[in-house]
Protein backbone atom coordinates (compact mmCIF):
# COMPACT_ATOMS: atom_id res chain seq x y z
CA UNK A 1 -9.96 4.09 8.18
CA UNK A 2 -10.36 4.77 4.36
CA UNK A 3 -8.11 7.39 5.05
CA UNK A 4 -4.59 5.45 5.53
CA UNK A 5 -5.21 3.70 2.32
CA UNK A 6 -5.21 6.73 0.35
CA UNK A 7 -1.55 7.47 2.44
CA UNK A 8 -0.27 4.20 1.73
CA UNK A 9 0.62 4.54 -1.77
CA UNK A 10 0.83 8.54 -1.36
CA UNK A 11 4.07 7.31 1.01
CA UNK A 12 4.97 4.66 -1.64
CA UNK A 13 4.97 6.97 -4.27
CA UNK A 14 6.30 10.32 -3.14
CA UNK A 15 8.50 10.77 -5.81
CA UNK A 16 5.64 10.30 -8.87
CA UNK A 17 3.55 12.83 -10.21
CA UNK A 18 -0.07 12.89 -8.76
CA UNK A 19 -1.92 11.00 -11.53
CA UNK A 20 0.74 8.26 -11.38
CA UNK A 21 -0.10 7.46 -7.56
CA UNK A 22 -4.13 6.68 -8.01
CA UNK A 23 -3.16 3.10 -10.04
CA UNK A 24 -0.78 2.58 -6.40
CA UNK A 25 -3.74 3.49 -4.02
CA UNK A 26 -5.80 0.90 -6.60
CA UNK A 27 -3.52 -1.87 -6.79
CA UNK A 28 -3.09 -2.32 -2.79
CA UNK A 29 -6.20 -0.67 -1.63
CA UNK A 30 -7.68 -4.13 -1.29
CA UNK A 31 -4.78 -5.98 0.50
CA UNK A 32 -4.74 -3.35 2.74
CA UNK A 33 -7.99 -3.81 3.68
CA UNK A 34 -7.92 -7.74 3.68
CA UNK A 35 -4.53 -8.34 5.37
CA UNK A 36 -3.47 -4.89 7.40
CA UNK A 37 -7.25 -4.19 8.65
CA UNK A 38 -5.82 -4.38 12.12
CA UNK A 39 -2.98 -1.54 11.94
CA UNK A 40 -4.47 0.58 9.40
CA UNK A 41 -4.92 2.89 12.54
CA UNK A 42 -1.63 2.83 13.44
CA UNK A 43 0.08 5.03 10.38
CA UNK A 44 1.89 4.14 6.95
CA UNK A 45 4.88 2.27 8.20
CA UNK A 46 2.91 -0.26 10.24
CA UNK A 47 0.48 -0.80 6.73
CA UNK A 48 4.15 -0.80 5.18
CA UNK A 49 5.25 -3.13 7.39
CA UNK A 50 2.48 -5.82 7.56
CA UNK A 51 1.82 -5.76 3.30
CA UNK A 52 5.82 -6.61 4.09
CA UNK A 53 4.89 -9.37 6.06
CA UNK A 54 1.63 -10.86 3.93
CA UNK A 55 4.28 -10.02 0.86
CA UNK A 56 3.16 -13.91 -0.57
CA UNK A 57 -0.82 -13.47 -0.27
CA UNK A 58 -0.50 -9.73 -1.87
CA UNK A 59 -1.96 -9.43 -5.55
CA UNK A 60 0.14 -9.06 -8.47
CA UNK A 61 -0.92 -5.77 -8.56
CA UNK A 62 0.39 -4.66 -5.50
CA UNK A 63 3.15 -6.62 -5.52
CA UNK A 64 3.95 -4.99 -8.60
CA UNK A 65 3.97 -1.41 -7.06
CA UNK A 66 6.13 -2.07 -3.87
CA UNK A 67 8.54 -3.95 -6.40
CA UNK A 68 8.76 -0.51 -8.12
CA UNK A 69 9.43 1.20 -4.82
CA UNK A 70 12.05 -0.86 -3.40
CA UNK A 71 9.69 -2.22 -0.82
């Protein structure tokens, strides 16, 4: 379970350098866990998909970092 919020932001930030993707993995790793509990099994694009969806109860944070993606 712990595992697909480590892949979220790895997915998110593909293109950044490894120290640059632990503040991603930080900033969502909570809304994951609060909003996308229920597909967190079911790969990246479905966690994608539902932060997507619960876009207005994310943090700032998070917000923030699939801003900077093009999410």
């Amino acid at each position: 379970m712990s595992r697909i919020l480590f892949m979220i932001p790895l997915a998110l930030i593909a293109s950044s350098a490894s120290a640059q993707q632990q503040p991603g993995h930080d900033a969502c790793a909570r809304d994951v866990s609060r909003h996308c509990r229920a597909v967190m099994n079911n790969g990246d694009s479905a966690v994608l998909a539902c932060l997507k969806q619960n876009r207005t109860r994310l943090s700032k944070a998070c917000d923030k970092v699939l801003t900077e993606h093009g999410q």
